[in-house]
PDB file of N, CA and C in Angstrom:
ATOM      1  N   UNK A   1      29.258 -42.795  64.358  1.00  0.00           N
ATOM      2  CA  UNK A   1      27.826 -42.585  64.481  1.00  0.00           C
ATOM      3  C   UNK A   1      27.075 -43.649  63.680  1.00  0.00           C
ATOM      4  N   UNK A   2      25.963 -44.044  63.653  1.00  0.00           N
ATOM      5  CA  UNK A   2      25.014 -45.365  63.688  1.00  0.00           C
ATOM      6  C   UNK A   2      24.129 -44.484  63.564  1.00  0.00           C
ATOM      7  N   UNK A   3      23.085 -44.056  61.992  1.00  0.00           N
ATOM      8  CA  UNK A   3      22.053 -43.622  61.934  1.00  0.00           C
ATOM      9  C   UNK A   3      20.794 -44.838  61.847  1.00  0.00           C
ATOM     10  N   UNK A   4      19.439 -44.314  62.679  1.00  0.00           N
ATOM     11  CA  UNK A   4      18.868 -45.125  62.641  1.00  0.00           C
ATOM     12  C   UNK A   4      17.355 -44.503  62.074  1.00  0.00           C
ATOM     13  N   UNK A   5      17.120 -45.545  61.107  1.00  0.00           N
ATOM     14  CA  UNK A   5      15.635 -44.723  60.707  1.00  0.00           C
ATOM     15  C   UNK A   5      14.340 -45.303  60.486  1.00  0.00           C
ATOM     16  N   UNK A   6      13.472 -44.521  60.980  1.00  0.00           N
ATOM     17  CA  UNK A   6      12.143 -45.389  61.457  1.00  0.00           C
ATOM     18  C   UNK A   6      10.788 -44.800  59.968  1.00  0.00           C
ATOM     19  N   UNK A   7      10.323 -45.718  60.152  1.00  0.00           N
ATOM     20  CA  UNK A   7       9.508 -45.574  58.992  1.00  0.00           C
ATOM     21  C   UNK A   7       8.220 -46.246  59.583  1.00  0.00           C
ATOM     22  N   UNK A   8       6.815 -45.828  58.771  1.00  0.00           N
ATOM     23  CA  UNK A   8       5.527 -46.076  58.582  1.00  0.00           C
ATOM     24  C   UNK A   8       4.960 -46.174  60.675  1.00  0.00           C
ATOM     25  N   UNK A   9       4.685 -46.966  60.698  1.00  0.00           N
ATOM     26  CA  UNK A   9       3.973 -47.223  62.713  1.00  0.00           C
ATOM     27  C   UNK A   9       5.423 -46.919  63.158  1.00  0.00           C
ATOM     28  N   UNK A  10       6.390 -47.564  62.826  1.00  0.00           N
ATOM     29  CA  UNK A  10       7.634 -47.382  64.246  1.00  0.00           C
ATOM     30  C   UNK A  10       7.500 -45.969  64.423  1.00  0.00           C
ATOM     31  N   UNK A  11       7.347 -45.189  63.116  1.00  0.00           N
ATOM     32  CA  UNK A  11       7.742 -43.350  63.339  1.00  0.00           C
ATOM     33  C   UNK A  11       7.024 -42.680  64.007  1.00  0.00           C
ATOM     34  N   UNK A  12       5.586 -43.244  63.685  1.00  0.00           N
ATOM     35  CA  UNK A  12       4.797 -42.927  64.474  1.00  0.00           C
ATOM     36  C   UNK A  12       4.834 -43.026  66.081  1.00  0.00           C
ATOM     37  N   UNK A  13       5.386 -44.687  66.744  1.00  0.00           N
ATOM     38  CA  UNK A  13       5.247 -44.737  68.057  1.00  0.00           C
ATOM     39  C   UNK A  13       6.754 -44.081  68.375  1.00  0.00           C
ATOM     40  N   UNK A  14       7.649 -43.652  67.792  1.00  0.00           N
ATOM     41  CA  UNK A  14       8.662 -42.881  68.374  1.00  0.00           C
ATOM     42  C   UNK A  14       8.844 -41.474  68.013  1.00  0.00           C
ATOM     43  N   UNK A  15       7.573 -40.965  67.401  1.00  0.00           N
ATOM     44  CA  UNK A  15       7.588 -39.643  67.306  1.00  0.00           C
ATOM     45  C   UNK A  15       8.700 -38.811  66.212  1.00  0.00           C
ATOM     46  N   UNK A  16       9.615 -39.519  65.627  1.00  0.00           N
ATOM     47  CA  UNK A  16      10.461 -38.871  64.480  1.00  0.00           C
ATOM     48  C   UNK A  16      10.727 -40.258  63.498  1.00  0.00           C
ATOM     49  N   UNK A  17      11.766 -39.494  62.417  1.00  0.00           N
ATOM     50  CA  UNK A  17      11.900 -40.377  61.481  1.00  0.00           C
ATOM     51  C   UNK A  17      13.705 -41.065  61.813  1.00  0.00           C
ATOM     52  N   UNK A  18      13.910 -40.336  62.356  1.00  0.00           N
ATOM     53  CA  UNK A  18      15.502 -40.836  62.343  1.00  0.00           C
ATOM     54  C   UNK A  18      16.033 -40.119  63.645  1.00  0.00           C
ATOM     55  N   UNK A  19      17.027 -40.685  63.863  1.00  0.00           N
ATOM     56  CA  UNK A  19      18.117 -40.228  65.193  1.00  0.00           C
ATOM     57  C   UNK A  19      19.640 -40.826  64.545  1.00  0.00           C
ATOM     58  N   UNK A  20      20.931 -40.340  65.527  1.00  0.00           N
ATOM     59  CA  UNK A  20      22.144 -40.862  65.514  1.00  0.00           C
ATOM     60  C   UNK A  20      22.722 -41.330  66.760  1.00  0.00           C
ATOM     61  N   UNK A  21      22.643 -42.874  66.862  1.00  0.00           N
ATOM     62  CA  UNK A  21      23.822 -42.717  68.380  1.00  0.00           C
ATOM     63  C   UNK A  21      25.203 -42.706  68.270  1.00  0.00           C
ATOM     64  N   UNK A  22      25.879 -42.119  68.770  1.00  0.00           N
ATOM     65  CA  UNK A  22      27.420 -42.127  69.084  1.00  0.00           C
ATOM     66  C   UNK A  22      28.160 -43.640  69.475  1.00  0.00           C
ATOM     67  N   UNK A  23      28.069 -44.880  68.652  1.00  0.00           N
ATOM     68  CA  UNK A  23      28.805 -45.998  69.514  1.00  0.00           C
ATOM     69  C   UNK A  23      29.382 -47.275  67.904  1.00  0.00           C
ATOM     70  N   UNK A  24      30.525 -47.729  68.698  1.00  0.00           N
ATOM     71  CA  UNK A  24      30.789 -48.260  67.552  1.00  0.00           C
ATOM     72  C   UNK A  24      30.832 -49.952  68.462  1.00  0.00           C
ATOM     73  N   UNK A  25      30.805 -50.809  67.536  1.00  0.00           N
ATOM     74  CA  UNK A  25      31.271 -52.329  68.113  1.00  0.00           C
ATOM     75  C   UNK A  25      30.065 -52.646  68.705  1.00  0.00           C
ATOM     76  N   UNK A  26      29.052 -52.263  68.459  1.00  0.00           N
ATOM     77  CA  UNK A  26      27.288 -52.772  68.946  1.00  0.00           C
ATOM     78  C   UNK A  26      26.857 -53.754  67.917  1.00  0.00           C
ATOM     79  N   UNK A  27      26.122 -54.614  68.257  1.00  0.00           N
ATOM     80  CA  UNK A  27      25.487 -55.541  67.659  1.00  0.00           C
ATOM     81  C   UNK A  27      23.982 -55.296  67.409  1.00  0.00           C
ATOM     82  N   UNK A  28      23.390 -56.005  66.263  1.00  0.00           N
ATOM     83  CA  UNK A  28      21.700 -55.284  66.132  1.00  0.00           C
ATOM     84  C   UNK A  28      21.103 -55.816  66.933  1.00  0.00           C
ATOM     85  N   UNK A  29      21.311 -56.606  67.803  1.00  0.00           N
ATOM     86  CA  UNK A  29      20.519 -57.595  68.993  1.00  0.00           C
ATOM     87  C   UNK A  29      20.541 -56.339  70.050  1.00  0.00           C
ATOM     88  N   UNK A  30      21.405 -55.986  70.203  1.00  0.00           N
ATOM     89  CA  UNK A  30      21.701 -54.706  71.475  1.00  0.00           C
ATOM     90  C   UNK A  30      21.199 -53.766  71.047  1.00  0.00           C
ATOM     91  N   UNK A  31      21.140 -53.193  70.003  1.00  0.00           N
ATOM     92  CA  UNK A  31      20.835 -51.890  69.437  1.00  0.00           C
ATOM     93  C   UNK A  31      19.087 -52.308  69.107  1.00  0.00           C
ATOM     94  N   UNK A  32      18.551 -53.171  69.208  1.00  0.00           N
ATOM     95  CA  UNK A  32      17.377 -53.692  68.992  1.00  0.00           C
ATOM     96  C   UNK A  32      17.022 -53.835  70.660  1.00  0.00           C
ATOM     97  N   UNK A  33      17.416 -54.097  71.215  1.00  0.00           N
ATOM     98  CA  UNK A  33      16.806 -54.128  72.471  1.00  0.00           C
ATOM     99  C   UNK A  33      17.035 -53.003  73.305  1.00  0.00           C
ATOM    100  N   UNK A  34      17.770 -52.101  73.293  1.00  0.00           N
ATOM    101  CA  UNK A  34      18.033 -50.475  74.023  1.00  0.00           C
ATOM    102  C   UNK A  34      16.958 -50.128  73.317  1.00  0.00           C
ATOM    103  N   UNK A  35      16.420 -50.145  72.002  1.00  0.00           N
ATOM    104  CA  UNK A  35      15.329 -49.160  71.489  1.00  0.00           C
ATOM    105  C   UNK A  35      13.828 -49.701  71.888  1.00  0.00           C
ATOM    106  N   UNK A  36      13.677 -51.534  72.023  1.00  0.00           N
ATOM    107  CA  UNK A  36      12.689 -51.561  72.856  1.00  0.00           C
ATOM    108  C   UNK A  36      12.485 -51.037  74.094  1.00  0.00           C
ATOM    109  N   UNK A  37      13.543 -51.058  74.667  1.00  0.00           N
ATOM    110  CA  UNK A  37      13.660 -50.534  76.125  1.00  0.00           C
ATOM    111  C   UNK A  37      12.789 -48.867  76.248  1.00  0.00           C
ATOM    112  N   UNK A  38      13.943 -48.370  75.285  1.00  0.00           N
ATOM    113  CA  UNK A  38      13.552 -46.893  75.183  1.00  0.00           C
ATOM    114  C   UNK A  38      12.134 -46.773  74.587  1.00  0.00           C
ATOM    115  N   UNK A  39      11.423 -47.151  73.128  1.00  0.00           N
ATOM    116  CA  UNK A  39       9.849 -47.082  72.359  1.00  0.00           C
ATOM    117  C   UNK A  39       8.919 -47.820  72.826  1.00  0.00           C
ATOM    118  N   UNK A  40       9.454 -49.331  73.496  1.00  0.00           N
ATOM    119  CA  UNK A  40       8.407 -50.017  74.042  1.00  0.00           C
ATOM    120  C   UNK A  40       7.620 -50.557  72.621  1.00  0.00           C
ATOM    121  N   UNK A  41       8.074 -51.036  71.814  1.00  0.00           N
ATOM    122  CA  UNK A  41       7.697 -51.345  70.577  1.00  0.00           C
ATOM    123  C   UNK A  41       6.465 -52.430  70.684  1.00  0.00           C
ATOM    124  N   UNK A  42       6.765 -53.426  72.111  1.00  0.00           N
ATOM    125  CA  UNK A  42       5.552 -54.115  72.548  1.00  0.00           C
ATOM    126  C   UNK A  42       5.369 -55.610  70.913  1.00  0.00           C
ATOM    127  N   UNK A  43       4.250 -55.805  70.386  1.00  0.00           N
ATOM    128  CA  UNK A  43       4.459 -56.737  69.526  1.00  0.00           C
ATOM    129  C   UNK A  43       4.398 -55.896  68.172  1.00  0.00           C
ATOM    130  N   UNK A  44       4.554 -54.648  68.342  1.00  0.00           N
ATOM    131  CA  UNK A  44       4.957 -53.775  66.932  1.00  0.00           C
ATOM    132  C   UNK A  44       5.687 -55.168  65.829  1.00  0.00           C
ATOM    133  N   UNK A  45       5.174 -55.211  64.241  1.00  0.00           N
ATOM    134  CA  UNK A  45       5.968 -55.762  63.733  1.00  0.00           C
ATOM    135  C   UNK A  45       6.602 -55.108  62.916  1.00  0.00           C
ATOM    136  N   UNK A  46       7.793 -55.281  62.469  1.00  0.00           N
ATOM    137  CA  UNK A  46       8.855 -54.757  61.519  1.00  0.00           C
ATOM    138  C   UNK A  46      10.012 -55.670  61.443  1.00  0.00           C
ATOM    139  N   UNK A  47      10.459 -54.819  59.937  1.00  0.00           N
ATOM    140  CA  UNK A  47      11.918 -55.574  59.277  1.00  0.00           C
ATOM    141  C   UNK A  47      12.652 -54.230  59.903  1.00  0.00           C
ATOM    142  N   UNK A  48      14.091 -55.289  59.712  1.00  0.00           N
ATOM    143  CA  UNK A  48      15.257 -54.443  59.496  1.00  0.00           C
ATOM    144  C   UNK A  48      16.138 -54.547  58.787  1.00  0.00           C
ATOM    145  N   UNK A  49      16.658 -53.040  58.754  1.00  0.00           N
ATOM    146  CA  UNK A  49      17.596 -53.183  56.882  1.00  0.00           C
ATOM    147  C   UNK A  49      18.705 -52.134  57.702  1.00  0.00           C
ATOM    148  N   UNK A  50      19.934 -52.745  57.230  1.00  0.00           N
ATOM    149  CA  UNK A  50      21.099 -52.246  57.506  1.00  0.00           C
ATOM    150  C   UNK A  50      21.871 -51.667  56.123  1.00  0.00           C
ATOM    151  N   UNK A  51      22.216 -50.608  56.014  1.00  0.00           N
ATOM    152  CA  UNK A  51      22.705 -50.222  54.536  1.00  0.00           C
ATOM    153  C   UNK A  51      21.633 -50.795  53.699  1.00  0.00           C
ATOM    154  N   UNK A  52      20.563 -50.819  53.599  1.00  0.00           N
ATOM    155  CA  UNK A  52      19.763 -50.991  52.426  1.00  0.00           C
ATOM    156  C   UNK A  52      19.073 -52.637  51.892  1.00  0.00           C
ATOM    157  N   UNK A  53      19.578 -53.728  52.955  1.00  0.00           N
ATOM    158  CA  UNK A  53      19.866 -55.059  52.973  1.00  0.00           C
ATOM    159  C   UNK A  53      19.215 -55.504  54.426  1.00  0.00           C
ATOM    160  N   UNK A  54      18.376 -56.367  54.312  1.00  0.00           N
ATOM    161  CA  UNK A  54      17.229 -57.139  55.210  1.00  0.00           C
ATOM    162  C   UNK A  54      17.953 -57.528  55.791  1.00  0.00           C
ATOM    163  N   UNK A  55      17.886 -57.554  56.812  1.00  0.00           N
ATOM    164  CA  UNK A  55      18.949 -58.515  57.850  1.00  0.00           C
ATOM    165  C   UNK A  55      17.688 -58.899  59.467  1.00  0.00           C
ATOM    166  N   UNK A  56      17.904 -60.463  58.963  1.00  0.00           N
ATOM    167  CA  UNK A  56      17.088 -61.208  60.124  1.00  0.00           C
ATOM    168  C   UNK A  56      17.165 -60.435  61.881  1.00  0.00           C
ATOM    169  N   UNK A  57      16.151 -60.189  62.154  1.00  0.00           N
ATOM    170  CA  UNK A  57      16.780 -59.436  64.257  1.00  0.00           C
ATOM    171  C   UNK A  57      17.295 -60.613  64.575  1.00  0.00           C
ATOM    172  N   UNK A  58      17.142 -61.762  64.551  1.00  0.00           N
ATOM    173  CA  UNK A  58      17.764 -62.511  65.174  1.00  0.00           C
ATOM    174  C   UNK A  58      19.419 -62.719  64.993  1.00  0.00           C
ATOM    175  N   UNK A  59      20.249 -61.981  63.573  1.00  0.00           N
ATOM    176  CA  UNK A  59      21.361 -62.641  63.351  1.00  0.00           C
ATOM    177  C   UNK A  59      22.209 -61.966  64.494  1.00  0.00           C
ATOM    178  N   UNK A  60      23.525 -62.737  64.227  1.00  0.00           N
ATOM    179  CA  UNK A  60      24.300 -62.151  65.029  1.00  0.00           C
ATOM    180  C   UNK A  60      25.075 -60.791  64.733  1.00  0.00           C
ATOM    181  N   UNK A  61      24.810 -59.635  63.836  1.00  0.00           N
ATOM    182  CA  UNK A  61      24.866 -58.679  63.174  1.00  0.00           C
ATOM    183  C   UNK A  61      26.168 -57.988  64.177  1.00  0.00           C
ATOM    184  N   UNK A  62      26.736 -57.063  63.442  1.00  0.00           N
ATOM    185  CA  UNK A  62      28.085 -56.150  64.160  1.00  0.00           C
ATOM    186  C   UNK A  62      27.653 -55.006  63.101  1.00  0.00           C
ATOM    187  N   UNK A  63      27.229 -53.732  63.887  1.00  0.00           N
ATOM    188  CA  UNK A  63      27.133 -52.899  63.576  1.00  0.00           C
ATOM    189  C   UNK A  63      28.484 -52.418  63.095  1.00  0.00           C
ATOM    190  N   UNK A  64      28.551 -50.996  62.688  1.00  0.00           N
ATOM    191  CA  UNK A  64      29.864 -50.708  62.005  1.00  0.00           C
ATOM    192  C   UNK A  64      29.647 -49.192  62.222  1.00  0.00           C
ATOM    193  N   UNK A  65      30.859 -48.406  62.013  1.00  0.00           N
ATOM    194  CA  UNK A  65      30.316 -46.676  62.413  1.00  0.00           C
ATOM    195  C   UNK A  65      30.119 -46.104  60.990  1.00  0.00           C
ATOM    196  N   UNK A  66      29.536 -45.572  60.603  1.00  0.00           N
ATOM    197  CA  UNK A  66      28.498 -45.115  59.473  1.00  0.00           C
ATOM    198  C   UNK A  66      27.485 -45.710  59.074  1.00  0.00           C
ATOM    199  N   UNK A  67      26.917 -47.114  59.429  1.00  0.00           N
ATOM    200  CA  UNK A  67      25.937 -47.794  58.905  1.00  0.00           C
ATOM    201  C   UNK A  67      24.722 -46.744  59.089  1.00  0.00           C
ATOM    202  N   UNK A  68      23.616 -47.393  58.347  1.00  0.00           N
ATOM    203  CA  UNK A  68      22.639 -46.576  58.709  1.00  0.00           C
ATOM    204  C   UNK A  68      21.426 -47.966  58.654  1.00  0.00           C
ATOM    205  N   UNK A  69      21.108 -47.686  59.626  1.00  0.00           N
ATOM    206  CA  UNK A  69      19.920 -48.912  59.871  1.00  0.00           C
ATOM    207  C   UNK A  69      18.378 -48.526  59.995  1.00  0.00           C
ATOM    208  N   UNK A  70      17.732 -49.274  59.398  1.00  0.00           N
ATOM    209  CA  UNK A  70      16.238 -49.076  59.152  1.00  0.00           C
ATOM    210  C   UNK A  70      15.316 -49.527  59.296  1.00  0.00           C
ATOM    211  N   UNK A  71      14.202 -49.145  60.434  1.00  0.00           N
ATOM    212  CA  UNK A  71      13.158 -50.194  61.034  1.00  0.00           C
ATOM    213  C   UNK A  71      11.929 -49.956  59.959  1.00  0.00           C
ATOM    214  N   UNK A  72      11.486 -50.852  59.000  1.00  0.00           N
ATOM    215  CA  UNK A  72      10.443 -50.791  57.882  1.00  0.00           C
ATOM    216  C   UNK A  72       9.081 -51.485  58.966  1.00  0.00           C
ATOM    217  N   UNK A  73       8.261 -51.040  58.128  1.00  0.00           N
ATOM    218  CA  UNK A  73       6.406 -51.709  58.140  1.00  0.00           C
ATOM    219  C   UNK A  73       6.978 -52.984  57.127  1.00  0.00           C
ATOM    220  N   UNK A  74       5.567 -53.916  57.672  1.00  0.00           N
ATOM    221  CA  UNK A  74       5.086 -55.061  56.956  1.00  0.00           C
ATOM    222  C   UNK A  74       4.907 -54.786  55.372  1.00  0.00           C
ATOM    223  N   UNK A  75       5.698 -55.145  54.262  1.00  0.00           N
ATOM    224  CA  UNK A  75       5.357 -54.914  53.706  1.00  0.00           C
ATOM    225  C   UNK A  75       4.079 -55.527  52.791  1.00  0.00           C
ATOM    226  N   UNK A  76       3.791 -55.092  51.684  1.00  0.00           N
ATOM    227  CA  UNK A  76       2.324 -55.928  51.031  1.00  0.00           C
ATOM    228  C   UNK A  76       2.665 -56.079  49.694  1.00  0.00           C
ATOM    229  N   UNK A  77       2.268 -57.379  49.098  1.00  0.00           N
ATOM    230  CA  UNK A  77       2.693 -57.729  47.878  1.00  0.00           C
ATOM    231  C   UNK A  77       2.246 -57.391  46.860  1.00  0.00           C
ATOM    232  N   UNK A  78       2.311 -56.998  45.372  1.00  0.00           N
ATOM    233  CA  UNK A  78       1.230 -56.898  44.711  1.00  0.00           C
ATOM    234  C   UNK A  78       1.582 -56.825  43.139  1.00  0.00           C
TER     235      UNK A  78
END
């Protein structure tokens, strides 16, 4: 299982804070684009953090089965 958790606008445009999918050997490029597919995130901006650690959407990422991945807001400096 691959928990995934949404925070600040994403939670909002998907209506909860977290879900689990059932799949192992996915990449965050795939698992990033099934959830546009599914939220329609549109030019929504956000980070993503895998176990707790920023990880670029663009890398070539390999999910793993227990990770838990996390779509954050923009954050603000201060």
């Amino acid at each position: 299982m691959i928990e995934i958790k949404y925070f600040g606008a994403v939670a909002e445009k998907t209506q909860c804070s977290f879900e689990k999918i059932s799949s192992s050997e996915l990449s965050l490029q795939d698992l990033l684009q099934d959830l546009e597919e599914k939220y329609r995130f549109e030019a929504m901006s956000f980070s993503v953090a895998v176990n707790q650690k920023i990880i670029p959407k663009a890398a070539d990422y390999k999910l793993q089965t227990n990770d838990i991945v996390a779509l954050l807001p923009p954050f603000a400096g201060g």
